[in-house]
Protein backbone atom coordinates (compact mmCIF):
# COMPACT_ATOMS: atom_id res chain seq x y z
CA UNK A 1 10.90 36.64 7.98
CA UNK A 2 7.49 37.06 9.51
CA UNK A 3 4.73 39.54 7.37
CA UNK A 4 4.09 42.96 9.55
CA UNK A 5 0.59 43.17 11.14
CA UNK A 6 -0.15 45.34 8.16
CA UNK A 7 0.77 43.02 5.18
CA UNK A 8 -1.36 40.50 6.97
CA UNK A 9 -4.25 42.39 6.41
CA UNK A 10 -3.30 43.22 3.25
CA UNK A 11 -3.02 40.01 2.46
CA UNK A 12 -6.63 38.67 4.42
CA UNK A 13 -8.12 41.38 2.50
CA UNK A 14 -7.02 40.57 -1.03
CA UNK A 15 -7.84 36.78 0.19
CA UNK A 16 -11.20 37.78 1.14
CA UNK A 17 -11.56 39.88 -2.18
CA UNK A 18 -10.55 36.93 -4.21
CA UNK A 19 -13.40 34.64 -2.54
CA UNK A 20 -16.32 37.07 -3.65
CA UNK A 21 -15.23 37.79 -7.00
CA UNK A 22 -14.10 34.36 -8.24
CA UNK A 23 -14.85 31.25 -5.89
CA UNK A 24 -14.55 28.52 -8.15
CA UNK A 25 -10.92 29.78 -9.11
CA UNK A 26 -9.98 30.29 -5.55
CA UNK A 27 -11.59 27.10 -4.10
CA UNK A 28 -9.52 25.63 -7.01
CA UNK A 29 -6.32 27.73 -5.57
CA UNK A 30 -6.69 26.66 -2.00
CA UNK A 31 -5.61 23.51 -0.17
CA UNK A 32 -8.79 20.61 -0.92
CA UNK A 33 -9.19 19.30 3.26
CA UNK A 34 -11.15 16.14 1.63
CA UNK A 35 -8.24 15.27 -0.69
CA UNK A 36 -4.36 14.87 0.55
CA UNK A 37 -1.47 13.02 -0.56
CA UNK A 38 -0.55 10.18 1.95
CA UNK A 39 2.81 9.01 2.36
CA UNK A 40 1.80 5.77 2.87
CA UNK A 41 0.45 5.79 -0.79
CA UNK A 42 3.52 7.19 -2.05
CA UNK A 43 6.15 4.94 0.07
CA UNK A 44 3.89 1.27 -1.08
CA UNK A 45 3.33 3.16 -4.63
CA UNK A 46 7.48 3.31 -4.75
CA UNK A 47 8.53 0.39 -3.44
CA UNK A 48 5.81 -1.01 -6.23
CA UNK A 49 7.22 0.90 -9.07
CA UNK A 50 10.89 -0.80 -7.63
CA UNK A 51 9.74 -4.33 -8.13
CA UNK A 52 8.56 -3.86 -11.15
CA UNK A 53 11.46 -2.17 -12.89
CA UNK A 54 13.30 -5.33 -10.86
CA UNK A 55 10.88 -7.73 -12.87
CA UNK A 56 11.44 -5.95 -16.15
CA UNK A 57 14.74 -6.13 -15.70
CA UNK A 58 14.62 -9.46 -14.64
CA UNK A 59 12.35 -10.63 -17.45
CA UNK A 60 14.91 -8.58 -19.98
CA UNK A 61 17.78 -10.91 -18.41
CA UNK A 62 15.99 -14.28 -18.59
CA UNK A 63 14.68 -13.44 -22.31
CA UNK A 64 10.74 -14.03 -20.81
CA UNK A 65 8.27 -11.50 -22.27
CA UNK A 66 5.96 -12.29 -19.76
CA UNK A 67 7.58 -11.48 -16.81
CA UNK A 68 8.43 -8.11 -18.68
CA UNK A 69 5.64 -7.39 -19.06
CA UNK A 70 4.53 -8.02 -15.61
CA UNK A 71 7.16 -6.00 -14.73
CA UNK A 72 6.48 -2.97 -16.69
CA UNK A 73 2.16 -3.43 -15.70
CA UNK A 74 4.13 -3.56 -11.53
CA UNK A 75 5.62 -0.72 -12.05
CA UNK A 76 2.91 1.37 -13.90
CA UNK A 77 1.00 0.15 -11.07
CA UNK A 78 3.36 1.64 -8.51
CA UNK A 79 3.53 4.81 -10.26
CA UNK A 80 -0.32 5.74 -10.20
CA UNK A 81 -0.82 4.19 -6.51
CA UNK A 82 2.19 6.73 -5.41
CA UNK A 83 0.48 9.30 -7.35
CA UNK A 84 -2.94 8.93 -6.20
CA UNK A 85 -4.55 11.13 -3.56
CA UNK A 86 -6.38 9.90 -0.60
CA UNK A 87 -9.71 10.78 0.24
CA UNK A 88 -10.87 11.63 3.40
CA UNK A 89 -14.11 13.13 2.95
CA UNK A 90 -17.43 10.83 2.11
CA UNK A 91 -18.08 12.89 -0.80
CA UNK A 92 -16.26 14.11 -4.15
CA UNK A 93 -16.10 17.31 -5.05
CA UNK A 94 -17.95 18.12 -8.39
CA UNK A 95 -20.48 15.74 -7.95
CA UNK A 96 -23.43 17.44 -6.81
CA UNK A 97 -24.82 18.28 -10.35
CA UNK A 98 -24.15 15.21 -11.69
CA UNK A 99 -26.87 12.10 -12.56
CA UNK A 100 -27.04 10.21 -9.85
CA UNK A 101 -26.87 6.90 -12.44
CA UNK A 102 -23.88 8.62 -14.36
CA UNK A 103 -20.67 8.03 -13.31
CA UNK A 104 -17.90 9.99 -14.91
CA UNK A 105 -13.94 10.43 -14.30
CA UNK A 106 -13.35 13.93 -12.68
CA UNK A 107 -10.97 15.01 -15.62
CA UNK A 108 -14.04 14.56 -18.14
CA UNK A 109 -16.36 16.45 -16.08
CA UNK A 110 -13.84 18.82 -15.60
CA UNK A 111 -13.67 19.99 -19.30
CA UNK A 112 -16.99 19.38 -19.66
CA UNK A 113 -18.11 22.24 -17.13
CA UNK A 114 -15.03 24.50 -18.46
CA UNK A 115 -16.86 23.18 -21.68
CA UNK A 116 -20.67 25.01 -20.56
CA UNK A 117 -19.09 27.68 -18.45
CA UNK A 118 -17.80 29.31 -21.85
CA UNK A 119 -20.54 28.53 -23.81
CA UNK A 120 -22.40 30.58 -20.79
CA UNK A 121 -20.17 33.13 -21.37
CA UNK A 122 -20.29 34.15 -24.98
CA UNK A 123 -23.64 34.33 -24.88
């Protein structure tokens, strides 16, 4: 059922609200255009993850560690590639105050602005 003209404003007007009072959080909240999951990662990512449970169980059946292994490090392999977002945008978000010689995963730099952000804030 389609919102009334009125609970669309509503609704513009508590997005709008949102967006002055806390950006970060509803940048965070909204739909990232330069990052999107592809299907194409997650059909190659499965049919990854598939051979290599095939290998383990193949190297299971033949007794070989080494083809388990290879199996297991297939379909680990799978799993993240399926998992992994595509980028479509030149640039990642987050890194405009970083070092231009550092280079850091997202998930530390992440914590470590959560990290500042309330040390700002108790002080």
């Amino acid at each position: 059922m389609p919102l009334s003209e009125h609970e669309q404003k509503l609704l513009e007007q508590l997005e709008k609200q949102l967006h002055e009072d806390d950006p970060k959080f509803a940048s965070s909240m909204g739909s990232d255009p330069g990052r999107s999951w592809s299907t194409r990662h997650l059909v190659i990512g499965v049919l990854g993850a598939v051979a290599g449970i095939l290998l383990l169980l193949l190297g299971v059946t033949l007794q070989n560690i080494v083809v388990g292994v290879l199996g297991f490090l297939v379909m680990g392999g799978g799993v993240y590639y399926a998992t992994m977002r595509s980028s479509t945008g030149t640039s990642k978000p987050g890194t405009a105050g970083r070092k231009p010689g550092k280079q850091r995963s997202s998930f530390m730099s992440n914590l470590e602005e959560r990290w500042d952000e309330r040390h700002r804030g108790e002080s």
